[in-house]
C-alpha atoms as a PDB file:
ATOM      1  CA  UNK A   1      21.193 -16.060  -4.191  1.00  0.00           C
ATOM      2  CA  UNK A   2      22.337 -16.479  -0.966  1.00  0.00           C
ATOM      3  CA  UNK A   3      24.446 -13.765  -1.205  1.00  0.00           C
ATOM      4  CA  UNK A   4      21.822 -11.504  -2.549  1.00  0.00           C
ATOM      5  CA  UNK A   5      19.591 -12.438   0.500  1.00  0.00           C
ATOM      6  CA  UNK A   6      22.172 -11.722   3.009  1.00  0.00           C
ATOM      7  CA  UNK A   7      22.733  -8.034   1.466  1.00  0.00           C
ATOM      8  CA  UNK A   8      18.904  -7.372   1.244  1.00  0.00           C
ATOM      9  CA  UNK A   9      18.401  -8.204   5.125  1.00  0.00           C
ATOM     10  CA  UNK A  10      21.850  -6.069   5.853  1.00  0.00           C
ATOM     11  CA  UNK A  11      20.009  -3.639   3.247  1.00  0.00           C
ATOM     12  CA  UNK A  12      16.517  -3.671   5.000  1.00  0.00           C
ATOM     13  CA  UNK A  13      18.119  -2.053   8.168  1.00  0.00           C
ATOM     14  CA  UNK A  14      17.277   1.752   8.425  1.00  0.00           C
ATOM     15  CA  UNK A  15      20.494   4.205   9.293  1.00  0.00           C
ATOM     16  CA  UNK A  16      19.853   7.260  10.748  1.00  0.00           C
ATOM     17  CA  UNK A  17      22.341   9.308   8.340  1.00  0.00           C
ATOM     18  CA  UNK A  18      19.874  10.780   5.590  1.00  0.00           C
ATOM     19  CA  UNK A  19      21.836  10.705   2.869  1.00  0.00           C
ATOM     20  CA  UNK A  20      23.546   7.222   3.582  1.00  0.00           C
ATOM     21  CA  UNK A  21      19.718   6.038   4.088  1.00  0.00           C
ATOM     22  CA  UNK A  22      18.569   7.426   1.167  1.00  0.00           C
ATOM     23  CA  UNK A  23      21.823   5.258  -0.673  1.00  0.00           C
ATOM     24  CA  UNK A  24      20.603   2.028   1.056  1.00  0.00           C
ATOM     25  CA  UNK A  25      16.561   1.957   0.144  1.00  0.00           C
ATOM     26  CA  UNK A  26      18.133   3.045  -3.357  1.00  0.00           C
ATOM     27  CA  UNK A  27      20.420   0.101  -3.626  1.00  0.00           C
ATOM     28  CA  UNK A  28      17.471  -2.472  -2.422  1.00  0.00           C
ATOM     29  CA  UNK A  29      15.622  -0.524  -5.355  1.00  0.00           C
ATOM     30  CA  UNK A  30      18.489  -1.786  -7.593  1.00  0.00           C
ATOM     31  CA  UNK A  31      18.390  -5.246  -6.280  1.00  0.00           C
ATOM     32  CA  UNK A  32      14.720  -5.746  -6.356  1.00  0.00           C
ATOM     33  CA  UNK A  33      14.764  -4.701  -9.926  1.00  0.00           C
ATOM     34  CA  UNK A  34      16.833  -7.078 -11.064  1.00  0.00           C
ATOM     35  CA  UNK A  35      15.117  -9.825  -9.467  1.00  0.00           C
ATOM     36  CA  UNK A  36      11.614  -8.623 -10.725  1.00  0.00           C
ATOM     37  CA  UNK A  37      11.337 -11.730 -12.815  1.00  0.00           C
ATOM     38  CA  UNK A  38      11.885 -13.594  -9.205  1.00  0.00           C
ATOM     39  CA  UNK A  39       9.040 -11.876  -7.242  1.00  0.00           C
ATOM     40  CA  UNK A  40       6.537 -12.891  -9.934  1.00  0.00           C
ATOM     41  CA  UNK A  41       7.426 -16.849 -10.838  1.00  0.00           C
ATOM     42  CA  UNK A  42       4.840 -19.139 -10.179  1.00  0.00           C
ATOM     43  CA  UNK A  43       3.816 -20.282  -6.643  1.00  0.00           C
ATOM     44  CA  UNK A  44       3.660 -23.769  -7.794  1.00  0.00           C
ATOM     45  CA  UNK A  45       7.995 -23.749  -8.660  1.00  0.00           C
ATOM     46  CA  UNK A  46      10.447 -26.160  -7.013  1.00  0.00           C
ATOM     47  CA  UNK A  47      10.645 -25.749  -2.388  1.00  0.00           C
ATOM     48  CA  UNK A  48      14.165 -23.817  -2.723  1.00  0.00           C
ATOM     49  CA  UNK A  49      12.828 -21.288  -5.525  1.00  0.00           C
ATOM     50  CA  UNK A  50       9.710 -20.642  -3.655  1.00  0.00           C
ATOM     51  CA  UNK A  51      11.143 -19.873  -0.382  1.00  0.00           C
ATOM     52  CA  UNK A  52      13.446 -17.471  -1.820  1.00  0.00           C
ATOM     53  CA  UNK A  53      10.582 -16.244  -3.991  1.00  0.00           C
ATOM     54  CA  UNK A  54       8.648 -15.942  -0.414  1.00  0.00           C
ATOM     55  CA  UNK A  55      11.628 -14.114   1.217  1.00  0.00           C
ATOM     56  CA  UNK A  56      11.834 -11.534  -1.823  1.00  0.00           C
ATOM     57  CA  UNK A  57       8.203 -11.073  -1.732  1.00  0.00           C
ATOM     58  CA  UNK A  58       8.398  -9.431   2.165  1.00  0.00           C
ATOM     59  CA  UNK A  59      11.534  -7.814   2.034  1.00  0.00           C
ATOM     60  CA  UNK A  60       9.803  -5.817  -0.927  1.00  0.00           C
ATOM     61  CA  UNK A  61       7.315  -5.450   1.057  1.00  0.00           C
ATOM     62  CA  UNK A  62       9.337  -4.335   3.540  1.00  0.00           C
ATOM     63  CA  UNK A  63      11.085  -1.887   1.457  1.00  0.00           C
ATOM     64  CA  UNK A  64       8.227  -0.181   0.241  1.00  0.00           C
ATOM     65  CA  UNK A  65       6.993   0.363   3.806  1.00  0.00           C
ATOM     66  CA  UNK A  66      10.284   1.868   4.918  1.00  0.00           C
ATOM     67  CA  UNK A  67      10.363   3.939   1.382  1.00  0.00           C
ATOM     68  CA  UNK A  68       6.798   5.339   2.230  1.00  0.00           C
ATOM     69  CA  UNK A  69       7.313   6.269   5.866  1.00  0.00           C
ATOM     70  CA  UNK A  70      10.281   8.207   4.238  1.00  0.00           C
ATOM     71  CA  UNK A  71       7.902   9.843   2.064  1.00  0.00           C
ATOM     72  CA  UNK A  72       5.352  11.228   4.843  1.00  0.00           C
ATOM     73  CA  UNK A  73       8.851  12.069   6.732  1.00  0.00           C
ATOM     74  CA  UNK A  74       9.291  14.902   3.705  1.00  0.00           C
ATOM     75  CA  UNK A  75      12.520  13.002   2.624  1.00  0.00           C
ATOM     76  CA  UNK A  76      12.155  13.752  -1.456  1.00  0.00           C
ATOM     77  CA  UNK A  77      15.038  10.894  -2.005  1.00  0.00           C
ATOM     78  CA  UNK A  78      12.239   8.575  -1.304  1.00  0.00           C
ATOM     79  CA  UNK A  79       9.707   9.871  -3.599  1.00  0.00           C
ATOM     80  CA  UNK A  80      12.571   9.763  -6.567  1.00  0.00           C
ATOM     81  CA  UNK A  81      13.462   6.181  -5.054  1.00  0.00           C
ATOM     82  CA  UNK A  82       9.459   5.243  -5.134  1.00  0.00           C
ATOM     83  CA  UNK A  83       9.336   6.205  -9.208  1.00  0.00           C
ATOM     84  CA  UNK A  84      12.044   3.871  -9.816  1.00  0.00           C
ATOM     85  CA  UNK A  85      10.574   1.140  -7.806  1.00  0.00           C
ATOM     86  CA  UNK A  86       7.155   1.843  -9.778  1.00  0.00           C
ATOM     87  CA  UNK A  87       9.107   2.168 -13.138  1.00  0.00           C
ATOM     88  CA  UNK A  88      11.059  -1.365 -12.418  1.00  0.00           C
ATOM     89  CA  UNK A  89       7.340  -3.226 -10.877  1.00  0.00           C
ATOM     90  CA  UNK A  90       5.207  -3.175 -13.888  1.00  0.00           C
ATOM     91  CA  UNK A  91       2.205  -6.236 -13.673  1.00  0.00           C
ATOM     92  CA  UNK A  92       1.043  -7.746 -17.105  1.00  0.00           C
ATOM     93  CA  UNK A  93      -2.537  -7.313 -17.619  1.00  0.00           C
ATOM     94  CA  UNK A  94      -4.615  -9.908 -19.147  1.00  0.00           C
ATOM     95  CA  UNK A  95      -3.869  -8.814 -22.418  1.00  0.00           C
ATOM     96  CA  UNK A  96       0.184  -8.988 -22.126  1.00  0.00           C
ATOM     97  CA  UNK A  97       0.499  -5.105 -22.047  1.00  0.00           C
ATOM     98  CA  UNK A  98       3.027  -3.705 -18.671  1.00  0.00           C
ATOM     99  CA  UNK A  99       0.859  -1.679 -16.976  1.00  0.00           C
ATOM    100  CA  UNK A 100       2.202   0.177 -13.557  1.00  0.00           C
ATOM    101  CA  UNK A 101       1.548  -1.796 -10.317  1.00  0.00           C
ATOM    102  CA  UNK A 102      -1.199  -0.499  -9.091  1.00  0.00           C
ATOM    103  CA  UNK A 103      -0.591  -1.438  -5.207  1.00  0.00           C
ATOM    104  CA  UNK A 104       2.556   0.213  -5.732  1.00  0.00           C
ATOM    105  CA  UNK A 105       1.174   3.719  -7.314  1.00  0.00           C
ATOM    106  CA  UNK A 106      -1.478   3.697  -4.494  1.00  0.00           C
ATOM    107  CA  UNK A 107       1.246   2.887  -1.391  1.00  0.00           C
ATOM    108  CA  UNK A 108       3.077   6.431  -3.340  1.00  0.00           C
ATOM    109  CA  UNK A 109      -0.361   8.069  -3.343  1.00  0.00           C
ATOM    110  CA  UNK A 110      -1.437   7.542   0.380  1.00  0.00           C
ATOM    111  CA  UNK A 111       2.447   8.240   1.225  1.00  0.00           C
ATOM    112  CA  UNK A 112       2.340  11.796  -0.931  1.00  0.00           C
ATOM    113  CA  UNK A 113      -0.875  12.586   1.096  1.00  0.00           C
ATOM    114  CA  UNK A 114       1.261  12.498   4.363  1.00  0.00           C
ATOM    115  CA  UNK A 115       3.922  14.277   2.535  1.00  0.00           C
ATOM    116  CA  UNK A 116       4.736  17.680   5.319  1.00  0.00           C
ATOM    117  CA  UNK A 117       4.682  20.940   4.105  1.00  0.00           C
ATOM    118  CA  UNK A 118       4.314  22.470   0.508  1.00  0.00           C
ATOM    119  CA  UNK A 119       5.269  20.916  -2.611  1.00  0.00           C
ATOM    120  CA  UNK A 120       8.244  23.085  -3.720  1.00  0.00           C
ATOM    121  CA  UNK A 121       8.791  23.433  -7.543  1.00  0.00           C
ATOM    122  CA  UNK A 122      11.388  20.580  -7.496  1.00  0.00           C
ATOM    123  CA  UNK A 123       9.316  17.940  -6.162  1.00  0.00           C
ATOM    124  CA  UNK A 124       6.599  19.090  -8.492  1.00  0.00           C
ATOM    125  CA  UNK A 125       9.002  18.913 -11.199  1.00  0.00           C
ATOM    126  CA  UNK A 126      10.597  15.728 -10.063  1.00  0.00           C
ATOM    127  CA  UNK A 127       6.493  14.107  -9.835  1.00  0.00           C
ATOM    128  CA  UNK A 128       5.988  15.648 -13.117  1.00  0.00           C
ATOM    129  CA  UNK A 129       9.537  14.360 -14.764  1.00  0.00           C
ATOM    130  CA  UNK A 130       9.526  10.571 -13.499  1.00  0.00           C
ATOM    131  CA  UNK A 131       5.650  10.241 -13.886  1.00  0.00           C
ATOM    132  CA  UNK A 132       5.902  11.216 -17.470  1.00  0.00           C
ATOM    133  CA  UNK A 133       9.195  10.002 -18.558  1.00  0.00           C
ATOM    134  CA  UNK A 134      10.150   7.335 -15.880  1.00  0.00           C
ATOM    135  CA  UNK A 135      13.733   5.892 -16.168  1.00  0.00           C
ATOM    136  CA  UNK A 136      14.414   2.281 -16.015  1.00  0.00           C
ATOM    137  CA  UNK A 137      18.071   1.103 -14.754  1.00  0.00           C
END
């Protein structure tokens, strides 16, 4: 896990190439989904597993932020990147059913408010596509 801490912080750091920036928030999408099971364990677990618990918690955080400035910058990587993240977040309700995050779908929404200019029929296509059919890694 150290290793996978070392390349989320190297991760977290914004580039100013578009298209390379749009590869690293979609590789910390990848890495956070794999450790899904990590961000939600317990608070009460072991020192070590909670700190690193603690650290994935805020870089996710992190992430998101940087993924929804992206979005009211118009950068349409981002909202395809967000619909994975949502896709790969779900939170159990009471009942044991995966339900999507709703702190998640409502940083998108705010973010899609900001969004500049006009939906084109691509992004409206792409909303349409990943809200109805998302795709899990």
């Amino acid at each position: 896990s150290a290793e996978t801490a070392k390349r989320i912080k190297s991760l977290l750091k914004p580039l100013k190439d578009e298209r390379s920036d749009a590869a690293r928030l979609d590789d910390l999408r990848r890495i956070f989904a794999a450790h899904r099971d990590d961000l939600t364990l317990p608070s009460d677990m072991a020192s070590s597993i909670a700190v690193w618990q603690q650290f994935l918690k805020e870089s996710f955080q992190k992430f998101v932020r940087q993924l929804s400035k992206r979005i009211k910058q118009g950068r349409k990587t981002a909202v395809r990147c967000m619909w994975g993240v949502l896709a790969a977040s779900p939170e159990r309700a009471e009942n044991g059913v995966s339900l999507v995050s709703t702190n998640l779908l409502q940083d998108w929404i705010k973010a899609m408010t900001l969004f500049p200019g006009e939906y084109d029929r691509g992004l409206q296509a792409m909303v349409q596509g990943e809200f109805l059919h998302a795709y899990v890694d």
